[in-house]
PDB file of N, CA and C in Angstrom:
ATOM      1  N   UNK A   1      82.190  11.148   1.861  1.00  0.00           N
ATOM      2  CA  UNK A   1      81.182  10.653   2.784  1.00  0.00           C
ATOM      3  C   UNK A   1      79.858  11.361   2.522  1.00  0.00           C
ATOM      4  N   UNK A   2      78.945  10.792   2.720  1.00  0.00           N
ATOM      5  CA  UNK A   2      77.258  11.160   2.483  1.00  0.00           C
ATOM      6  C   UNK A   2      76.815  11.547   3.318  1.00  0.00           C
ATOM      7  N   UNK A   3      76.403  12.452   3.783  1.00  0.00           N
ATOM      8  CA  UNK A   3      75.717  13.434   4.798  1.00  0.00           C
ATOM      9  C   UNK A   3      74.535  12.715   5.170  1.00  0.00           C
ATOM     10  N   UNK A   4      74.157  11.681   6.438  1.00  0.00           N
ATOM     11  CA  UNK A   4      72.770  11.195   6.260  1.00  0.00           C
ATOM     12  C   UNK A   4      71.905  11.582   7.635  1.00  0.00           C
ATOM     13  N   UNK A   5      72.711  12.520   8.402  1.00  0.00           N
ATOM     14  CA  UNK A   5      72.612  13.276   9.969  1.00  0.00           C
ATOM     15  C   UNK A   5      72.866  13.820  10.479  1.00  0.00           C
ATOM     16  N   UNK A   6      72.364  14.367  12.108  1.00  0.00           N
ATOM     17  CA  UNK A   6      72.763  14.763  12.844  1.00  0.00           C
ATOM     18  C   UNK A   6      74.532  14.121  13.383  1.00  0.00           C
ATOM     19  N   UNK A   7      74.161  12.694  12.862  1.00  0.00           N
ATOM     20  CA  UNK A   7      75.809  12.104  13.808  1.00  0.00           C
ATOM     21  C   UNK A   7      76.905  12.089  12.766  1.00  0.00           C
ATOM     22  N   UNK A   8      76.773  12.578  11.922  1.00  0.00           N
ATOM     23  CA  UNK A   8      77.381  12.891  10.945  1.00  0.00           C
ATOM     24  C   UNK A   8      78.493  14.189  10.564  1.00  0.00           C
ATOM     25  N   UNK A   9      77.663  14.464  12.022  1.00  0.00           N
ATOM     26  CA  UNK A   9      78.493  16.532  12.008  1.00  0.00           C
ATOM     27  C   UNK A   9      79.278  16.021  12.576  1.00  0.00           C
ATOM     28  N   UNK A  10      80.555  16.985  12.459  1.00  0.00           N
ATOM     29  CA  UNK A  10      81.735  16.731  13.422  1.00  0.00           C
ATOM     30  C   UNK A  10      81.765  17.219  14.767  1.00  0.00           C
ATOM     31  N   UNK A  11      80.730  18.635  14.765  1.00  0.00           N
ATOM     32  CA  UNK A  11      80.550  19.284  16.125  1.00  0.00           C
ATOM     33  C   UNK A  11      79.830  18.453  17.076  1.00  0.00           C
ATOM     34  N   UNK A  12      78.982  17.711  16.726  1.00  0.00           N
ATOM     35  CA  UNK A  12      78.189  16.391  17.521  1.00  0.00           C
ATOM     36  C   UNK A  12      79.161  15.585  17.657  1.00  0.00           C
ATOM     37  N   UNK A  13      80.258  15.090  17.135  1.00  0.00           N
ATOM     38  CA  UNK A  13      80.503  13.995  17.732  1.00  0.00           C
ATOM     39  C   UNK A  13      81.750  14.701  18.535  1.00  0.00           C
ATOM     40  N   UNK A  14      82.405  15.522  18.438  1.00  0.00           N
ATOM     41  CA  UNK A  14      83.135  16.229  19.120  1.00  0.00           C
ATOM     42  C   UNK A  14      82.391  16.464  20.564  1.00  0.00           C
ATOM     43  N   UNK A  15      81.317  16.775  20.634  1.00  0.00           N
ATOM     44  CA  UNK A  15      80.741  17.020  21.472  1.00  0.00           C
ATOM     45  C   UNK A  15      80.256  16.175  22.560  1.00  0.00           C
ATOM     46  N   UNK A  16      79.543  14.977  21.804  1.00  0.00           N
ATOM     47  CA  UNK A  16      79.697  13.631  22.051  1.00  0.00           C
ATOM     48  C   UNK A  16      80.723  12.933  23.030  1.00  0.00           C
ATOM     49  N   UNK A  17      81.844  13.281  22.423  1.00  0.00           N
ATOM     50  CA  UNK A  17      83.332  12.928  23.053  1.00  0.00           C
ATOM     51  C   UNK A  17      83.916  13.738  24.009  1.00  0.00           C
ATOM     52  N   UNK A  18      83.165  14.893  24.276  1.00  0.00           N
ATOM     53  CA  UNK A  18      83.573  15.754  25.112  1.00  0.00           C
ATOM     54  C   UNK A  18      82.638  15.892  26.586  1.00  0.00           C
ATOM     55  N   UNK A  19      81.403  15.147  25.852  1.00  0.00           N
ATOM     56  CA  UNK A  19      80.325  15.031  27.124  1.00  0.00           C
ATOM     57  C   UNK A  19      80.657  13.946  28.143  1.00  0.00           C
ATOM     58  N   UNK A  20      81.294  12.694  27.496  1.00  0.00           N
ATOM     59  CA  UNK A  20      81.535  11.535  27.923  1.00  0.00           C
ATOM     60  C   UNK A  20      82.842  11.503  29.279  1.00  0.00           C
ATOM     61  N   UNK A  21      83.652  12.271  28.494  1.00  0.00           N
ATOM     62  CA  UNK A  21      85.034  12.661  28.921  1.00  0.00           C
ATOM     63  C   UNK A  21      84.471  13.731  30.199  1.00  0.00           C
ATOM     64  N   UNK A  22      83.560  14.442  29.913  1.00  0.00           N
ATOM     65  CA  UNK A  22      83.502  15.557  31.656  1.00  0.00           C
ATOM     66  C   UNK A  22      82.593  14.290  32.234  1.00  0.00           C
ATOM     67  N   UNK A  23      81.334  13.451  31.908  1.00  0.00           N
ATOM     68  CA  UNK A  23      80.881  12.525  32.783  1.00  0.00           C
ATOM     69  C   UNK A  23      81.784  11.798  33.643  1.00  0.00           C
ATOM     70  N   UNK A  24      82.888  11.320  32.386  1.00  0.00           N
ATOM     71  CA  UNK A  24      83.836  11.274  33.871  1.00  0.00           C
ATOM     72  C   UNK A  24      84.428  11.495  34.727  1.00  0.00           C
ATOM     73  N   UNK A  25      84.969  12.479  34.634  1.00  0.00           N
ATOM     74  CA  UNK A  25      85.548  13.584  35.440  1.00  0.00           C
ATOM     75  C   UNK A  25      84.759  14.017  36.159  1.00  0.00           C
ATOM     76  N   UNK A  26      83.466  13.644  35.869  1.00  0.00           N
ATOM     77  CA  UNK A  26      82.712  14.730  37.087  1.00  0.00           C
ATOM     78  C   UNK A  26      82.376  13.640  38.463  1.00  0.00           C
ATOM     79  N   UNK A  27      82.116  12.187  37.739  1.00  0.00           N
ATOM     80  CA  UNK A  27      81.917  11.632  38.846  1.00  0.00           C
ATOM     81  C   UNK A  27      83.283  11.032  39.735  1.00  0.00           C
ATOM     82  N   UNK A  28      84.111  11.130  39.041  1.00  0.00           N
ATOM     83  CA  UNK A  28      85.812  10.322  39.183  1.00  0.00           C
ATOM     84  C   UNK A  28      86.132  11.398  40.586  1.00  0.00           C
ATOM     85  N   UNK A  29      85.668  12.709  40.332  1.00  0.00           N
ATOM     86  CA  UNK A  29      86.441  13.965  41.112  1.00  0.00           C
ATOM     87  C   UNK A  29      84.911  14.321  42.356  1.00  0.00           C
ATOM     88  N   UNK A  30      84.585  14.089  41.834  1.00  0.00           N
ATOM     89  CA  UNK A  30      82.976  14.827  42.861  1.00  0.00           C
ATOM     90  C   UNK A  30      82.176  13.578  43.639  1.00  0.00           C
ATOM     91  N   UNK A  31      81.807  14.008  45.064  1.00  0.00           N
ATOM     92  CA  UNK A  31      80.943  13.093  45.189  1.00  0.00           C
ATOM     93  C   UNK A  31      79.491  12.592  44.640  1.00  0.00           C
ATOM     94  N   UNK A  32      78.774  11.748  44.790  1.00  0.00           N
ATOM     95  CA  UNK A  32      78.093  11.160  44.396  1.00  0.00           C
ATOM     96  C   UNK A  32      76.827  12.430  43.766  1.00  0.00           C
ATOM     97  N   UNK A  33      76.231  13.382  45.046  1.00  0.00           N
ATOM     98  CA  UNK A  33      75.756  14.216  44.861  1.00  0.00           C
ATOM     99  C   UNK A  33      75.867  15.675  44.828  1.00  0.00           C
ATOM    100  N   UNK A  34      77.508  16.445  44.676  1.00  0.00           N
ATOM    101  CA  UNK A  34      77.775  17.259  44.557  1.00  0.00           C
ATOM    102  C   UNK A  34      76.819  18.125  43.728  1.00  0.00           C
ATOM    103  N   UNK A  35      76.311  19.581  44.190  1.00  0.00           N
ATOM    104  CA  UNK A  35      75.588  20.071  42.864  1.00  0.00           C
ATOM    105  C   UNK A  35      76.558  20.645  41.588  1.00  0.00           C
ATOM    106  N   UNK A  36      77.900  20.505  41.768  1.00  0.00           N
ATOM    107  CA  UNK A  36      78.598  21.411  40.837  1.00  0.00           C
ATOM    108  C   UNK A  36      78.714  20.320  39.614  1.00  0.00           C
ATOM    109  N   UNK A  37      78.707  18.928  40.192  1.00  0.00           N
ATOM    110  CA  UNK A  37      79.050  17.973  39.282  1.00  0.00           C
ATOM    111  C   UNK A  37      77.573  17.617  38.568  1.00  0.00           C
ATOM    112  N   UNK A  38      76.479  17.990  39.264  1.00  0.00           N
ATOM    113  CA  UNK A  38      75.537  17.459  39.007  1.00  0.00           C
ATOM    114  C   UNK A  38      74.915  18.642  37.508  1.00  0.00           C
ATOM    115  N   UNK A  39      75.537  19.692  37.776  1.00  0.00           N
ATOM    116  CA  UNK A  39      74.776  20.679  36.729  1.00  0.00           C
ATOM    117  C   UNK A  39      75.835  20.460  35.191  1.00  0.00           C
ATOM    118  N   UNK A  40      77.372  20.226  36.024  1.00  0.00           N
ATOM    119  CA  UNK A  40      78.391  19.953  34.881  1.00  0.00           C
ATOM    120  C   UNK A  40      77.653  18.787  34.056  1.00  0.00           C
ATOM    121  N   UNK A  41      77.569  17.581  34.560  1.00  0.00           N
ATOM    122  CA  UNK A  41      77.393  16.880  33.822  1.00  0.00           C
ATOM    123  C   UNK A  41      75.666  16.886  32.373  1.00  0.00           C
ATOM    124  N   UNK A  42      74.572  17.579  33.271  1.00  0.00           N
ATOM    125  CA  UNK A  42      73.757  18.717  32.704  1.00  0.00           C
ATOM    126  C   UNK A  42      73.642  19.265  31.475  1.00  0.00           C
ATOM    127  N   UNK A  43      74.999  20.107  31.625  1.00  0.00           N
ATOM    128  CA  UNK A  43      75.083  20.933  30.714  1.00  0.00           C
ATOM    129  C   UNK A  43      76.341  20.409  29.827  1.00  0.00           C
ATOM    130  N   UNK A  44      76.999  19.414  29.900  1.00  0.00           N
ATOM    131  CA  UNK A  44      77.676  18.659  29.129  1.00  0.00           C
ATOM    132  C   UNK A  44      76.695  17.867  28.173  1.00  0.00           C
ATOM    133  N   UNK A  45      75.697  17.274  28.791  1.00  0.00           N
ATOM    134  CA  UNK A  45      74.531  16.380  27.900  1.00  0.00           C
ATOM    135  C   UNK A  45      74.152  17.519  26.713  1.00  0.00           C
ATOM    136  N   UNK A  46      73.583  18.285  27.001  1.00  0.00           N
ATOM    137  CA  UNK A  46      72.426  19.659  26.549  1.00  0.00           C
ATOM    138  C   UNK A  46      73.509  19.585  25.140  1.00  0.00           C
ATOM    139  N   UNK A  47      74.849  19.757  25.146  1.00  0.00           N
ATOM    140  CA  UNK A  47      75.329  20.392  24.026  1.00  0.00           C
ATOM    141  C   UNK A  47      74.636  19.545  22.588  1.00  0.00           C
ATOM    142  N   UNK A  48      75.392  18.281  22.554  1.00  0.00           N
ATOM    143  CA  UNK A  48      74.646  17.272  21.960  1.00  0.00           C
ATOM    144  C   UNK A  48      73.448  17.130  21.590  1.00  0.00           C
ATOM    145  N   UNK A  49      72.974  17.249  22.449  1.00  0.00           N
ATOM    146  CA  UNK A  49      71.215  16.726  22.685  1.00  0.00           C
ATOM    147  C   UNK A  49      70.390  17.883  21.599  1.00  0.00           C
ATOM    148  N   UNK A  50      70.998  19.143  21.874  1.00  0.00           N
ATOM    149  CA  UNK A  50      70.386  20.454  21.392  1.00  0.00           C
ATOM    150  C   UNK A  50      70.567  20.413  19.728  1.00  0.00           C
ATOM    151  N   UNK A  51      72.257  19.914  19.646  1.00  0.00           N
ATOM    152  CA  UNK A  51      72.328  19.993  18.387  1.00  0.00           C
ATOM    153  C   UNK A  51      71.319  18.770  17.148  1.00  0.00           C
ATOM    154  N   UNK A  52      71.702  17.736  18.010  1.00  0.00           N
ATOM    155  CA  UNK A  52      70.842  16.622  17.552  1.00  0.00           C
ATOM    156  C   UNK A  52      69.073  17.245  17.147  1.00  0.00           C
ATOM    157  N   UNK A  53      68.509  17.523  18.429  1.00  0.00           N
ATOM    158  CA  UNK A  53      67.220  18.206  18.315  1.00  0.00           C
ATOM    159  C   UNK A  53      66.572  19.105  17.746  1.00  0.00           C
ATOM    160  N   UNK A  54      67.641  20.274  17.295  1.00  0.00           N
ATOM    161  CA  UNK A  54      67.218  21.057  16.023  1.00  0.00           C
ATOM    162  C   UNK A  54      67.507  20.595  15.008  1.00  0.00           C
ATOM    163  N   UNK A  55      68.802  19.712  14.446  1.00  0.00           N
ATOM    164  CA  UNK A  55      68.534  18.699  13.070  1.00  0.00           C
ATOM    165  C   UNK A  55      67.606  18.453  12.542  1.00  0.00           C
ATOM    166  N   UNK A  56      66.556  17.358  13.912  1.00  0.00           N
ATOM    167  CA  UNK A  56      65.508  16.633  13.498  1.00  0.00           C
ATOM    168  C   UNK A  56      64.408  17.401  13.561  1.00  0.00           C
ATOM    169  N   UNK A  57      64.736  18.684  13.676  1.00  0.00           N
ATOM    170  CA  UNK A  57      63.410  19.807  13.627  1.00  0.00           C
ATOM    171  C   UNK A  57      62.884  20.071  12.190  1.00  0.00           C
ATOM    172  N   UNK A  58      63.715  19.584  11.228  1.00  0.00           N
ATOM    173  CA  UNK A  58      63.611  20.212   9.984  1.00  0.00           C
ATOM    174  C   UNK A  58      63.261  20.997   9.458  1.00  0.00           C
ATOM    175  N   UNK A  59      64.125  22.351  10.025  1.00  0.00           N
ATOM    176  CA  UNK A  59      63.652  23.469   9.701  1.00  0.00           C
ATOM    177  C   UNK A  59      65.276  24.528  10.108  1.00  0.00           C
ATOM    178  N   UNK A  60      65.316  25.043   9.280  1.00  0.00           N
ATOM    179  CA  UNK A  60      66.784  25.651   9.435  1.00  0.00           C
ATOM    180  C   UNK A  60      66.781  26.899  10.444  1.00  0.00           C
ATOM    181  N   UNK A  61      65.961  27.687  10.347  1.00  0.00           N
ATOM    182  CA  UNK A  61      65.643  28.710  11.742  1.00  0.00           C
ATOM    183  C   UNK A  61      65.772  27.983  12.752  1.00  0.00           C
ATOM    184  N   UNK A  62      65.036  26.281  12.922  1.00  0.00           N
ATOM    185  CA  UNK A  62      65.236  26.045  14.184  1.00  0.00           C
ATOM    186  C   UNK A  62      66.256  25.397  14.678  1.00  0.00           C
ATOM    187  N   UNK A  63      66.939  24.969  13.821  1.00  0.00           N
ATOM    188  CA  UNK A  63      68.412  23.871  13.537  1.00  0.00           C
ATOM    189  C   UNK A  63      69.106  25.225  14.171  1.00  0.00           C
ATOM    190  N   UNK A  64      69.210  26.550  13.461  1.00  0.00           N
ATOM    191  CA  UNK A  64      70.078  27.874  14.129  1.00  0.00           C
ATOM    192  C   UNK A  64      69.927  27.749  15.555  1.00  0.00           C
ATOM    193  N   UNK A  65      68.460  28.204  15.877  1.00  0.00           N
ATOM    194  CA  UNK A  65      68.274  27.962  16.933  1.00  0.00           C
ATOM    195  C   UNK A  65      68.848  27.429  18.419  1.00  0.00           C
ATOM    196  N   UNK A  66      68.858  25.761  17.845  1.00  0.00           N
ATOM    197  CA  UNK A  66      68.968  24.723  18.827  1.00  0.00           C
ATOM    198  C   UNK A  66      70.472  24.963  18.866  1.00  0.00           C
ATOM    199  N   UNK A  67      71.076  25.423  17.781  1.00  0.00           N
ATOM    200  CA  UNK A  67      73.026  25.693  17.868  1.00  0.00           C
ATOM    201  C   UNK A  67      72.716  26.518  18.553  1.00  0.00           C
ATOM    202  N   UNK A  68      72.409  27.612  18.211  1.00  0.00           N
ATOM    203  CA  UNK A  68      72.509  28.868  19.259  1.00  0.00           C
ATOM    204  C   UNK A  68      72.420  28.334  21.090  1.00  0.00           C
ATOM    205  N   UNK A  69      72.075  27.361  21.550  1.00  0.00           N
ATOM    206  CA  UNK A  69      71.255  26.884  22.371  1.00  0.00           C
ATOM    207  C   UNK A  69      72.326  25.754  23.009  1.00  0.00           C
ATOM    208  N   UNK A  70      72.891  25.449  21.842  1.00  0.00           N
ATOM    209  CA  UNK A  70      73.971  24.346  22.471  1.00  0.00           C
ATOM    210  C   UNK A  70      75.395  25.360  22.614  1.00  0.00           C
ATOM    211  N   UNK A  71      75.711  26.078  21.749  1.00  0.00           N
ATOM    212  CA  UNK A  71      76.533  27.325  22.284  1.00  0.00           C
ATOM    213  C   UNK A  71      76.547  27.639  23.176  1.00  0.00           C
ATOM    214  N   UNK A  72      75.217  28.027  23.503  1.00  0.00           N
ATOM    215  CA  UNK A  72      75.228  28.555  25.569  1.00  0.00           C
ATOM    216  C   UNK A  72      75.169  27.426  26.060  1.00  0.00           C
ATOM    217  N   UNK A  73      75.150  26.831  25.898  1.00  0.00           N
ATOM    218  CA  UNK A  73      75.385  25.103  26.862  1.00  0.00           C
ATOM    219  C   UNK A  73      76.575  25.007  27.128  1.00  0.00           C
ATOM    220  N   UNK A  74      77.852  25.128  25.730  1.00  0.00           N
ATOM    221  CA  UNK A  74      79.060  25.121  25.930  1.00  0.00           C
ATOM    222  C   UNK A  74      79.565  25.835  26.834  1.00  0.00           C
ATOM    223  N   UNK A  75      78.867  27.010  26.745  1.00  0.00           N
ATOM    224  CA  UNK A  75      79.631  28.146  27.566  1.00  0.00           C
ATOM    225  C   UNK A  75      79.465  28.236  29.083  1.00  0.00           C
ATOM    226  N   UNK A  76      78.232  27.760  29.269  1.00  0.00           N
ATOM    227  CA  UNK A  76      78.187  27.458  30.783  1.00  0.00           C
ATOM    228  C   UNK A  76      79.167  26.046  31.115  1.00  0.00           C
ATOM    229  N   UNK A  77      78.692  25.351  30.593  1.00  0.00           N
ATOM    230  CA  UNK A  77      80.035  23.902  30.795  1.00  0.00           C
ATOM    231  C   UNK A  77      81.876  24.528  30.899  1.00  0.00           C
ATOM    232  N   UNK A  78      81.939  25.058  29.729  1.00  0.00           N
ATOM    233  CA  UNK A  78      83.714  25.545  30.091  1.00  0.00           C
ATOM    234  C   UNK A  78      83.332  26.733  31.705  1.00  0.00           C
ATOM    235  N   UNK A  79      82.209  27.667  31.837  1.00  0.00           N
ATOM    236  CA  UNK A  79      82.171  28.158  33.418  1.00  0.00           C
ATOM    237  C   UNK A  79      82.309  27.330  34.143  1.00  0.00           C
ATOM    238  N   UNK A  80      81.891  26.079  34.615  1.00  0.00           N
ATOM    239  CA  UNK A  80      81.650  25.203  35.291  1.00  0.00           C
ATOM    240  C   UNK A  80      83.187  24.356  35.651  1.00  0.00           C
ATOM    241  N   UNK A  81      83.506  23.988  34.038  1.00  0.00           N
ATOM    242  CA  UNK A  81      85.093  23.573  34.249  1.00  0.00           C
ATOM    243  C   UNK A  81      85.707  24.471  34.926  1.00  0.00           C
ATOM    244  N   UNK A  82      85.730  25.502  34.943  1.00  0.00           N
ATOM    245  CA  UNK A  82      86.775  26.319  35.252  1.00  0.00           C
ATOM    246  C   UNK A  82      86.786  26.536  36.517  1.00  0.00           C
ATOM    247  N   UNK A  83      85.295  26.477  37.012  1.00  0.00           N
ATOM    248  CA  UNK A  83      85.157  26.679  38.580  1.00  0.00           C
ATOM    249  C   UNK A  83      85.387  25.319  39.259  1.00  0.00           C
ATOM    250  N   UNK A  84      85.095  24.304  38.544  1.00  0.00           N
ATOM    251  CA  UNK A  84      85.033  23.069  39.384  1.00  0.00           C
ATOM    252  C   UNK A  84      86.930  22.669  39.396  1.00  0.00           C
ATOM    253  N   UNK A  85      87.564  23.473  39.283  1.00  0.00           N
ATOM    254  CA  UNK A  85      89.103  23.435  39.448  1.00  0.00           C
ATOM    255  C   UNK A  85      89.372  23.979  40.499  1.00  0.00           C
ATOM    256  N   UNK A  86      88.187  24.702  41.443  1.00  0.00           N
ATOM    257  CA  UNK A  86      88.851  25.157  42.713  1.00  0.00           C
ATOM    258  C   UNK A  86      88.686  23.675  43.866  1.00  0.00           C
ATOM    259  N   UNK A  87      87.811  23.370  43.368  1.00  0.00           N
ATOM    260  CA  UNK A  87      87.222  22.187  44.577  1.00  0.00           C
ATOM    261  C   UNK A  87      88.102  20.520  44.138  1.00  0.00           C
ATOM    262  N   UNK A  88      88.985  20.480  43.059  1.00  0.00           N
ATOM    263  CA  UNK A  88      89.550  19.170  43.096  1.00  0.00           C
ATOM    264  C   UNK A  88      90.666  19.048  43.107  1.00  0.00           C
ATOM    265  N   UNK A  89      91.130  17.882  43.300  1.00  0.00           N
ATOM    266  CA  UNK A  89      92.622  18.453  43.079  1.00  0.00           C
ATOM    267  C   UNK A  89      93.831  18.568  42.056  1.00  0.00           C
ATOM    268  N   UNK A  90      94.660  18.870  42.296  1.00  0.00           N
ATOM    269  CA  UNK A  90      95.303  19.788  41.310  1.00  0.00           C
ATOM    270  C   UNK A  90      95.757  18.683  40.112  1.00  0.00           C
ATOM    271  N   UNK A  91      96.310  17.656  40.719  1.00  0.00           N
ATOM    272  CA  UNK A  91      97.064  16.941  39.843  1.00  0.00           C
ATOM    273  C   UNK A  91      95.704  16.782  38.898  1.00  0.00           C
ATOM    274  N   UNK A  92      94.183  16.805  38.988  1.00  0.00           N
ATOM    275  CA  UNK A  92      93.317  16.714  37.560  1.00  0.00           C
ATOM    276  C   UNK A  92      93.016  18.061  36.744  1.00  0.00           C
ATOM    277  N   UNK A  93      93.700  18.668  37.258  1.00  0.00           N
ATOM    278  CA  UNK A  93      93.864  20.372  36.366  1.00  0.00           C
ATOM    279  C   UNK A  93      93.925  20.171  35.102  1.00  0.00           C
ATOM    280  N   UNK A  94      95.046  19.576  34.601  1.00  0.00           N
ATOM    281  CA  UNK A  94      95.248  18.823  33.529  1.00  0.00           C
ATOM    282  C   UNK A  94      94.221  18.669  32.330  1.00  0.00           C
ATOM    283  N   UNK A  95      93.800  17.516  33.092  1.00  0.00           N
ATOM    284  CA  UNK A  95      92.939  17.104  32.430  1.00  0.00           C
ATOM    285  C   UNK A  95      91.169  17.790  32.439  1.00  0.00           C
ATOM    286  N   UNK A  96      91.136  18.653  33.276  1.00  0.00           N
ATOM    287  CA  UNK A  96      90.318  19.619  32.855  1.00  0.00           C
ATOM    288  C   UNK A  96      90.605  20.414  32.186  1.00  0.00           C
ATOM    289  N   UNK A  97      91.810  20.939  31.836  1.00  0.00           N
ATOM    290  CA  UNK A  97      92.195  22.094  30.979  1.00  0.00           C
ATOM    291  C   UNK A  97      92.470  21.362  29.677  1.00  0.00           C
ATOM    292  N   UNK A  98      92.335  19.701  29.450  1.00  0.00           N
ATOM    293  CA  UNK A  98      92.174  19.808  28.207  1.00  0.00           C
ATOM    294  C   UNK A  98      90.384  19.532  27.666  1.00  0.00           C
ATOM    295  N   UNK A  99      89.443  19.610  28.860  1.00  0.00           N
ATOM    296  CA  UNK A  99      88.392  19.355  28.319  1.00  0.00           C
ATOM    297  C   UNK A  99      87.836  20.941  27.914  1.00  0.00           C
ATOM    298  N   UNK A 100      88.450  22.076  28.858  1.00  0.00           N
ATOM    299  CA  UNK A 100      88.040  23.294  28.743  1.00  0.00           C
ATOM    300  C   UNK A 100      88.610  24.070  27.157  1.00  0.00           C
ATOM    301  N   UNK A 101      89.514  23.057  26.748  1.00  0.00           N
ATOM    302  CA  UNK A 101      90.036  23.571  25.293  1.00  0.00           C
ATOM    303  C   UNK A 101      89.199  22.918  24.515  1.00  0.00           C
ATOM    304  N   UNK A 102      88.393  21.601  24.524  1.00  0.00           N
ATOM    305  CA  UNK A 102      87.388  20.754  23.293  1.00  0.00           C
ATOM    306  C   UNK A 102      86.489  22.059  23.628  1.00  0.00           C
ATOM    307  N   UNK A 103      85.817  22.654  24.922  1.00  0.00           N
ATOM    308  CA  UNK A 103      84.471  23.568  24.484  1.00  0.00           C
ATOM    309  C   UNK A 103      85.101  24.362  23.785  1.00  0.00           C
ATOM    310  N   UNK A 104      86.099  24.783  23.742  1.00  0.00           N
ATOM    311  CA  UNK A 104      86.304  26.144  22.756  1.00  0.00           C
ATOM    312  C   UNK A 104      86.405  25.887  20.843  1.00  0.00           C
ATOM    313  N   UNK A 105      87.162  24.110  21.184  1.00  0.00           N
ATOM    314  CA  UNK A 105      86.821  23.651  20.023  1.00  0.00           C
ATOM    315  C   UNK A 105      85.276  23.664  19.355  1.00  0.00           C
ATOM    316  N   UNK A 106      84.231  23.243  20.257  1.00  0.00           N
ATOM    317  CA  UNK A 106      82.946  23.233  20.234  1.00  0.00           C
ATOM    318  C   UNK A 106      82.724  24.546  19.568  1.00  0.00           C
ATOM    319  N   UNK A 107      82.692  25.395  20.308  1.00  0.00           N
ATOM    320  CA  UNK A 107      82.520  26.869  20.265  1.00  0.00           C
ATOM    321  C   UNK A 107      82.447  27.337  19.040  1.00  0.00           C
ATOM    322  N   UNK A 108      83.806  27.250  18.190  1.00  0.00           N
ATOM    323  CA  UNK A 108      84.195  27.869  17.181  1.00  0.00           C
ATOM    324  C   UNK A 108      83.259  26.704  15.716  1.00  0.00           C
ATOM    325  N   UNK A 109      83.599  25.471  16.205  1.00  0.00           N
ATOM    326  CA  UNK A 109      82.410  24.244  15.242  1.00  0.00           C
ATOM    327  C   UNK A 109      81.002  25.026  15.086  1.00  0.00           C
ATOM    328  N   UNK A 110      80.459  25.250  16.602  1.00  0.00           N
ATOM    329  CA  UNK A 110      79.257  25.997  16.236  1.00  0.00           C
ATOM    330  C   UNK A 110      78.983  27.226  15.739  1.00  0.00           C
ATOM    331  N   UNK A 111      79.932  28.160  15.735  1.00  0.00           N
ATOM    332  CA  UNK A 111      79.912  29.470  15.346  1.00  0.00           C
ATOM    333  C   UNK A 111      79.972  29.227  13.667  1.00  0.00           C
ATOM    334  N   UNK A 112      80.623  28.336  13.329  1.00  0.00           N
ATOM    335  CA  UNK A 112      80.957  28.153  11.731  1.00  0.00           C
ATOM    336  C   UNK A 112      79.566  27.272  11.081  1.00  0.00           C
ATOM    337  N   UNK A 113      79.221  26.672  11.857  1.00  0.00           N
ATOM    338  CA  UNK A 113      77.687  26.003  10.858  1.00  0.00           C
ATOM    339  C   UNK A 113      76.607  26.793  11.302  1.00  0.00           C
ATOM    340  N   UNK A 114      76.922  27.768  12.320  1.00  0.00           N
ATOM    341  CA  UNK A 114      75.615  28.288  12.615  1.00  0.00           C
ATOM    342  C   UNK A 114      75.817  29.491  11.209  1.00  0.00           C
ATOM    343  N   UNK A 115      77.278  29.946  11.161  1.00  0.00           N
ATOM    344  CA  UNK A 115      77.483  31.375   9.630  1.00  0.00           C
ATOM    345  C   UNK A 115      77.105  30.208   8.525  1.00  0.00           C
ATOM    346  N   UNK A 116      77.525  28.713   8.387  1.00  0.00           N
ATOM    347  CA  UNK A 116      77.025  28.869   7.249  1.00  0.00           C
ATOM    348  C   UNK A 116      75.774  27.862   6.723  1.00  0.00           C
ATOM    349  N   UNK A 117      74.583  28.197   7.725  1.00  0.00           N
ATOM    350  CA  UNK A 117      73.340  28.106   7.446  1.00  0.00           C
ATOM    351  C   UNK A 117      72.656  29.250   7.441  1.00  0.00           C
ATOM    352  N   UNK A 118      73.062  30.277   7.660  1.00  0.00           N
ATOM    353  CA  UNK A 118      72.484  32.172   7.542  1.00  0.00           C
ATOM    354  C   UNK A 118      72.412  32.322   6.188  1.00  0.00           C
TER     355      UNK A 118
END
């Protein structure tokens, strides 16, 4: 396959698929205007968005950057999962604990293209 993007990484579309998946969960489990759902879903966007946005920066300091940037995005999102398990109920544990395992997937995606653009 030919490298022609940002949508091309696997950590974007992983990410992608992982933003979609807490959008739902956040509104499926939370009311309309909950703030816990409202920052989850937030910082579920940001991961994506960040990585996408330093791509098209064309510039590899800032491509680091914007990973570095969607990293802490991840990491507040799996906080967020983890807390938003006190307020729903149990039987969707589940299925938050498998979205809280894609950020770690995330995690480790970004830690590896962020070592090997250094």
């Amino acid at each position: 396959m030919i490298y022609r993007g940002f949508e091309d990484l696997d950590v974007w579309k992983l990410s992608m698929e992982n933003s979609k998946d807490v959008i739902q969960m956040a509104q499926k489990n939370f009311s309309k205007y909950h703030p816990l759902a409202d920052q989850i879903i937030r910082s579920a966007i940001s991961i994506p968005s960040n990585i996408a946005e330093g791509h098209e920066r064309n510039s590899k300091l800032d491509f680091i950057r914007f990973l570095h940037i969607s990293k802490g995005s991840n990491a507040e999102l799996k906080t967020q999962l983890i807390l938003s398990k006190s307020f729903i109920e149990t039987d969707s544990h589940k299925h938050i604990d498998s979205l809280i395992l894609k950020t770690d997937s995330v995690s480790k995606m970004l830690y590896k293209l962020i070592q090997s653009l250094k």
